[in-house]
N, C-alpha and C. Protein backbone atom coordinates (compact mmCIF):
# COMPACT_ATOMS: atom_id res chain seq x y z
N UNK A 1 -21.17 5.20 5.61
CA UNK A 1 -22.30 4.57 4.95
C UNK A 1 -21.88 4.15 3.55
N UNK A 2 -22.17 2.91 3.17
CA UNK A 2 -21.98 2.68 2.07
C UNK A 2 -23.23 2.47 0.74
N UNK A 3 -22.87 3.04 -0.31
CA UNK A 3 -23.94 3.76 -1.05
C UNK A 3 -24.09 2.80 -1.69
N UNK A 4 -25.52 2.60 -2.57
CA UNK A 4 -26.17 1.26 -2.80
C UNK A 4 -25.50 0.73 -4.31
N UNK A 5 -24.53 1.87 -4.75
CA UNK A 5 -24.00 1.55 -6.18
C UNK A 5 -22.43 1.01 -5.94
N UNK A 6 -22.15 0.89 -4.74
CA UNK A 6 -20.69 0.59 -4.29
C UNK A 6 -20.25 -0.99 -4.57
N UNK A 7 -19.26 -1.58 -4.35
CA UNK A 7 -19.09 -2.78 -5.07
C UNK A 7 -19.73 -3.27 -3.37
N UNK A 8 -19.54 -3.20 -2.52
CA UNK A 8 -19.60 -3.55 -1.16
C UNK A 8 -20.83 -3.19 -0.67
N UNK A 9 -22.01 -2.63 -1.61
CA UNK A 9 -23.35 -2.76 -1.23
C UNK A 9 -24.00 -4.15 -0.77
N UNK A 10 -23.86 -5.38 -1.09
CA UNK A 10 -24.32 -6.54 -0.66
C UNK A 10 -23.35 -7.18 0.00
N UNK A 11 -22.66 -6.46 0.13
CA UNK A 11 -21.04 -7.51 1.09
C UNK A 11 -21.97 -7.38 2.82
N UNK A 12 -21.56 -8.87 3.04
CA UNK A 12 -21.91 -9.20 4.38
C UNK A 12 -21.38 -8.54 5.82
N UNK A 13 -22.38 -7.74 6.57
CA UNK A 13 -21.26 -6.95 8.00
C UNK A 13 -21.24 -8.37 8.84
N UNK A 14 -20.31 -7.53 9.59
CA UNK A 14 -19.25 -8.69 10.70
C UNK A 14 -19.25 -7.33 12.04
N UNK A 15 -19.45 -8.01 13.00
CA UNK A 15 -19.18 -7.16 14.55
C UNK A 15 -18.19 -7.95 15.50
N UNK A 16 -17.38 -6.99 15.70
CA UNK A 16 -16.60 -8.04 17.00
C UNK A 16 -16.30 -6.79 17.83
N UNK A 17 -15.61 -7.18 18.98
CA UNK A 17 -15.23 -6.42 20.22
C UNK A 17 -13.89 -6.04 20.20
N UNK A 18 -13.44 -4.72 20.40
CA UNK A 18 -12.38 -3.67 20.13
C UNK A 18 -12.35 -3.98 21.88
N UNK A 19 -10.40 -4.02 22.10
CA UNK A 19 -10.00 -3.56 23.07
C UNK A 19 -10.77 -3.16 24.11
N UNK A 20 -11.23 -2.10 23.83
CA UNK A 20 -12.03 -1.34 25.19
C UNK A 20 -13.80 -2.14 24.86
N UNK A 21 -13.60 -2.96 24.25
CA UNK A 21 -15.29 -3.53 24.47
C UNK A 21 -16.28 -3.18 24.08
N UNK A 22 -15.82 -1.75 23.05
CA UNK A 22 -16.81 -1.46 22.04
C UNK A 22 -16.79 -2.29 20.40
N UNK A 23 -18.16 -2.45 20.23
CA UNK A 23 -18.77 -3.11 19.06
C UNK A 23 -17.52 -2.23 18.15
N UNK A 24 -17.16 -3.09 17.04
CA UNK A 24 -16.62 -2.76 16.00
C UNK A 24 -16.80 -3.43 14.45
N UNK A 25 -17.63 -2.39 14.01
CA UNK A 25 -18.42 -3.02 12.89
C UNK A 25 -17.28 -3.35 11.58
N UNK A 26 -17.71 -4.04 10.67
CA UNK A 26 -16.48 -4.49 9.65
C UNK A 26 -17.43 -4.47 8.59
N UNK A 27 -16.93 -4.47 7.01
CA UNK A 27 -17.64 -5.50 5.57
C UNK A 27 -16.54 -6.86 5.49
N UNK A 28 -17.56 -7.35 5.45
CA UNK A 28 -17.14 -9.09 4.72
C UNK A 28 -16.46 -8.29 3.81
N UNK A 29 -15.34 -8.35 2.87
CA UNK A 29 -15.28 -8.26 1.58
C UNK A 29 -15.62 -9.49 0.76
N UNK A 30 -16.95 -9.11 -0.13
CA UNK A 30 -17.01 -10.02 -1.31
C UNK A 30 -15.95 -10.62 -1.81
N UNK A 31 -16.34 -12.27 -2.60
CA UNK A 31 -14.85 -12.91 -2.87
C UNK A 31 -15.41 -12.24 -4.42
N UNK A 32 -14.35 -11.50 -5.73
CA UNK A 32 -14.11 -11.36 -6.85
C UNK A 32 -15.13 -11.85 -7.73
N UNK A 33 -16.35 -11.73 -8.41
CA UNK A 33 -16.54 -12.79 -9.69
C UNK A 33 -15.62 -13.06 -10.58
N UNK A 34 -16.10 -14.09 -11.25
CA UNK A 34 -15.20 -14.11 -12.64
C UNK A 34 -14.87 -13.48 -13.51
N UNK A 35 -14.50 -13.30 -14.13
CA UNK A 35 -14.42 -12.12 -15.70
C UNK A 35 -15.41 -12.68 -16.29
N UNK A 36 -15.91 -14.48 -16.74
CA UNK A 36 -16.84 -14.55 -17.72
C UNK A 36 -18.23 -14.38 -17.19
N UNK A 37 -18.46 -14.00 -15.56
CA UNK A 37 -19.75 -13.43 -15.12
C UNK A 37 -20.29 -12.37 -15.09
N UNK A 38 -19.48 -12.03 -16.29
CA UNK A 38 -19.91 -10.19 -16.63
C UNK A 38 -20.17 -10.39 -18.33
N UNK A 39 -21.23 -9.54 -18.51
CA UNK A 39 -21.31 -9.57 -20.13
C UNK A 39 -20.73 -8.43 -20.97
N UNK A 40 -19.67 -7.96 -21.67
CA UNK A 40 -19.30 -7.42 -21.68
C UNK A 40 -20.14 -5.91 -23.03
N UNK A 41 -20.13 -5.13 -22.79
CA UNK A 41 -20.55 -4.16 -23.17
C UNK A 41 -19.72 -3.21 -24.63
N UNK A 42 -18.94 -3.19 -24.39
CA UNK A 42 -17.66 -3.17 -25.56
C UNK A 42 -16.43 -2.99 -25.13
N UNK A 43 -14.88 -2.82 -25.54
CA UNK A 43 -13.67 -3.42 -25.57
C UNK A 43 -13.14 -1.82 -25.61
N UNK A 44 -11.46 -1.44 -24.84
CA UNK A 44 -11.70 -0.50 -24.39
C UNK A 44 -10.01 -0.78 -24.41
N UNK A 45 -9.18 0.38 -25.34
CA UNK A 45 -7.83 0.33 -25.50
C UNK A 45 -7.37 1.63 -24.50
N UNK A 46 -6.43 1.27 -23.76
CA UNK A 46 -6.43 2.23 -22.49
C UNK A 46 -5.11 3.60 -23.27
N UNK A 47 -5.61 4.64 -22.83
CA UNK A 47 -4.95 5.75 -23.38
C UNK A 47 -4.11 6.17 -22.11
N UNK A 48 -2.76 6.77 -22.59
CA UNK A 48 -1.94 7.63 -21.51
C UNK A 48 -3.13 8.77 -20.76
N UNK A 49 -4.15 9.31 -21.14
CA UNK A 49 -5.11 10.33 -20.45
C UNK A 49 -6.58 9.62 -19.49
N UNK A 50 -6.23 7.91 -19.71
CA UNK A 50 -7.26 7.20 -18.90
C UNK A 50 -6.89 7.17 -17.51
N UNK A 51 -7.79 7.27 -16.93
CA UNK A 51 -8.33 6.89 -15.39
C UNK A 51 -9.38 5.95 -14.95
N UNK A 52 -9.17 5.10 -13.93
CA UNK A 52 -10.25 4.07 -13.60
C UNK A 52 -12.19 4.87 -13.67
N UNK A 53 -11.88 6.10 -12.78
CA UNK A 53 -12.99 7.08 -12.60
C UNK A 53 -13.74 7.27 -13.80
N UNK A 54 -12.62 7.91 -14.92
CA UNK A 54 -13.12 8.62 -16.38
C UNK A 54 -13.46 7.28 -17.22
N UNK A 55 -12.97 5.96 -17.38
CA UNK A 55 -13.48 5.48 -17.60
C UNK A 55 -15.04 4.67 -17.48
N UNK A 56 -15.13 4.80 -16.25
CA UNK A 56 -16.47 4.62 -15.32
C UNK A 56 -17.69 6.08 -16.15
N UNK A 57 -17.26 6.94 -15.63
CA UNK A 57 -17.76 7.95 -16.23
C UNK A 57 -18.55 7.65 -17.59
N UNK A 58 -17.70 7.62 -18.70
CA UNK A 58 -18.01 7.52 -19.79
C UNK A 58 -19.00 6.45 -20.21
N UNK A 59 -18.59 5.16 -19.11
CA UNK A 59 -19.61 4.05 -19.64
C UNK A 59 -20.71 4.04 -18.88
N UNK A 60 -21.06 4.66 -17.72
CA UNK A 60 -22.04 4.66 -17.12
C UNK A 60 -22.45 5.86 -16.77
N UNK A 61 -22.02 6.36 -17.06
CA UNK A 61 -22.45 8.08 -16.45
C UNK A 61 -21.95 8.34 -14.51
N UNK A 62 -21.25 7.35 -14.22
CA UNK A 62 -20.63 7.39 -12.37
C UNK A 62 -19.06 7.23 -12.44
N UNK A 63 -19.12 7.58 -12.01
CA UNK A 63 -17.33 7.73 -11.26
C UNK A 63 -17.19 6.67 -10.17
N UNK A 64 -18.38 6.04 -9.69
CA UNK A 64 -18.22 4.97 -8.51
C UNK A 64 -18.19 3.45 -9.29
N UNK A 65 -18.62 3.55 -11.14
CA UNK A 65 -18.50 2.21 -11.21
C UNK A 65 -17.13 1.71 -11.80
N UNK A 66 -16.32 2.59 -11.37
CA UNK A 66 -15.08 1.69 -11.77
C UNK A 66 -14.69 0.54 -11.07
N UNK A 67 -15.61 0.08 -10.36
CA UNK A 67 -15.20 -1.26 -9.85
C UNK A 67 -15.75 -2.23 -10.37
N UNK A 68 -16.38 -2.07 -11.50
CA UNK A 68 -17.34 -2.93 -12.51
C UNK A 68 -16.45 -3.24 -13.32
N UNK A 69 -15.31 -2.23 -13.73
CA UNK A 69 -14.20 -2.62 -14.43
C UNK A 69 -13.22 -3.50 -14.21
N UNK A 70 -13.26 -3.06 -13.16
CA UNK A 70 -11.79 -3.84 -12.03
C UNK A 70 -12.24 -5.43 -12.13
N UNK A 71 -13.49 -5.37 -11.55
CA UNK A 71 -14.25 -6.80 -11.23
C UNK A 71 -13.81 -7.45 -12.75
N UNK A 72 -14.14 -6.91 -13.90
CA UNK A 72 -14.51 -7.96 -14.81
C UNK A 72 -13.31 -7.57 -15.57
N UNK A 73 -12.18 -7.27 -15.58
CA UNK A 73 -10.66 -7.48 -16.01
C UNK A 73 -10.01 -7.93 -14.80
N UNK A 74 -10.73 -8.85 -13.61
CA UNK A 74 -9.39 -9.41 -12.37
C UNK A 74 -8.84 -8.55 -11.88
N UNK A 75 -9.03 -7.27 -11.50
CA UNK A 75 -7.78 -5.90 -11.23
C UNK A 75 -7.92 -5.98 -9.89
N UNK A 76 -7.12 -6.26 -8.92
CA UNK A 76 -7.40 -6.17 -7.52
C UNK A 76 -7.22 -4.91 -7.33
N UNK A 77 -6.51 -3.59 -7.81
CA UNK A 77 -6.09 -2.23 -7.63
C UNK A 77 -6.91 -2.11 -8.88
N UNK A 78 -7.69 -1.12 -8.41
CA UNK A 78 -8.35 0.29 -10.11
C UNK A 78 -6.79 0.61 -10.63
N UNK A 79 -5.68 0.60 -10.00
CA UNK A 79 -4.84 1.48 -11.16
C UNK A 79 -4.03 0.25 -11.65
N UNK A 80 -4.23 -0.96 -11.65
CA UNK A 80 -3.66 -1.78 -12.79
C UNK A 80 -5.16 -1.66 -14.27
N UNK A 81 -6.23 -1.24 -13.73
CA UNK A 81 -6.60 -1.21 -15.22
C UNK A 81 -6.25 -0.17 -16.65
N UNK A 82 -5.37 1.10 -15.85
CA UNK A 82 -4.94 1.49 -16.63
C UNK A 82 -3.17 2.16 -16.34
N UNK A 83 -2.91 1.32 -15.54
CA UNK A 83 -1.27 1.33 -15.87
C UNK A 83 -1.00 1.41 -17.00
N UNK A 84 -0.74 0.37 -18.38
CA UNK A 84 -0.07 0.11 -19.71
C UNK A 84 -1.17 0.60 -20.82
N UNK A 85 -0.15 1.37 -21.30
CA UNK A 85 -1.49 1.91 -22.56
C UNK A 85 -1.13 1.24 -23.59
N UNK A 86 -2.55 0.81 -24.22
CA UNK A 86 -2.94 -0.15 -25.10
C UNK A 86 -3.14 -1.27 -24.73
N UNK A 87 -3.46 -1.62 -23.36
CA UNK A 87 -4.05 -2.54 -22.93
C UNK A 87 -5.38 -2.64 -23.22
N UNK A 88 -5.81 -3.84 -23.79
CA UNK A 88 -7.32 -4.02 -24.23
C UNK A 88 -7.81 -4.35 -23.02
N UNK A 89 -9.55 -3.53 -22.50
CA UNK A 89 -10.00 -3.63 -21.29
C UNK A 89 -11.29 -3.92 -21.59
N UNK A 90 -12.07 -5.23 -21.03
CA UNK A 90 -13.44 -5.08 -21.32
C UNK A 90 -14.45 -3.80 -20.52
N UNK A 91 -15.08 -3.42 -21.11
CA UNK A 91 -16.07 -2.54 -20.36
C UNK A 91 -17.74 -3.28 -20.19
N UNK A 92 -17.56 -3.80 -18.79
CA UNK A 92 -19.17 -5.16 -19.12
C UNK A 92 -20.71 -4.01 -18.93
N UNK A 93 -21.43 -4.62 -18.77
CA UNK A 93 -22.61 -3.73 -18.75
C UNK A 93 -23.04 -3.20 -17.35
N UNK A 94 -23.62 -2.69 -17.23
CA UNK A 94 -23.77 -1.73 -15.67
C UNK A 94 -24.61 -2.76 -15.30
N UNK A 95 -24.55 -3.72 -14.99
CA UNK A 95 -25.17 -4.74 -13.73
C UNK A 95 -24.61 -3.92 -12.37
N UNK A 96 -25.69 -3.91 -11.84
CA UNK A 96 -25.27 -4.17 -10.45
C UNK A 96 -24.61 -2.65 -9.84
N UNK A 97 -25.28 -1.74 -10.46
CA UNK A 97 -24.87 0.10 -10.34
C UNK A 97 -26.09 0.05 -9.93
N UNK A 98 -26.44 1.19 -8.90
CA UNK A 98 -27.95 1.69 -8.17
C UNK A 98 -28.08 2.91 -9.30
């Protein structure tokens, strides 16, 4: 089940037929927004002790919105947003968290 604060809460399902002819449910994956379709909330220099999670944490109070991050710095992987420390990271506003 996917929970209503997930990035894949409004992503479109897809059904097709598995081998043996059972239904096999899928998510569309959403295509990316832009970076400038996020408003950004404040600016965010990544430390050797950051994590995609702890960052989420801190700006929203969830550990599930680190994909709010990802989304609005282009990160196809959570761990390119904090690979290189001192990378400047926007942190946008909790749009779109349940």
């Amino acid at each position: 089940m996917i929970d209503r604060s997930s990035r894949y809460a409004s992503a479109a399902r897809a059904v097709t037929k598995g081998p043996d002819g059972e239904d096999q449910h899928h998510i569309v994956p959403p295509i990316l927004p832009h970076p400038e379709d996020h408003t950004p909330l404040q600016q965010h220099g990544v430390t050797d002790s950051d994590r995609p999670d702890t960052l989420a944490v801190r700006s929203y109070g969830q550990a599930t919105g680190w994909w709010l991050i990802a989304d609005a710095n282009t990160a196809a992987h959570p761990d390119q947003l904090t690979r290189e420390v001192g990378t400047r990271r926007v942190l946008p506003r909790p749009e779109g968290l349940g």
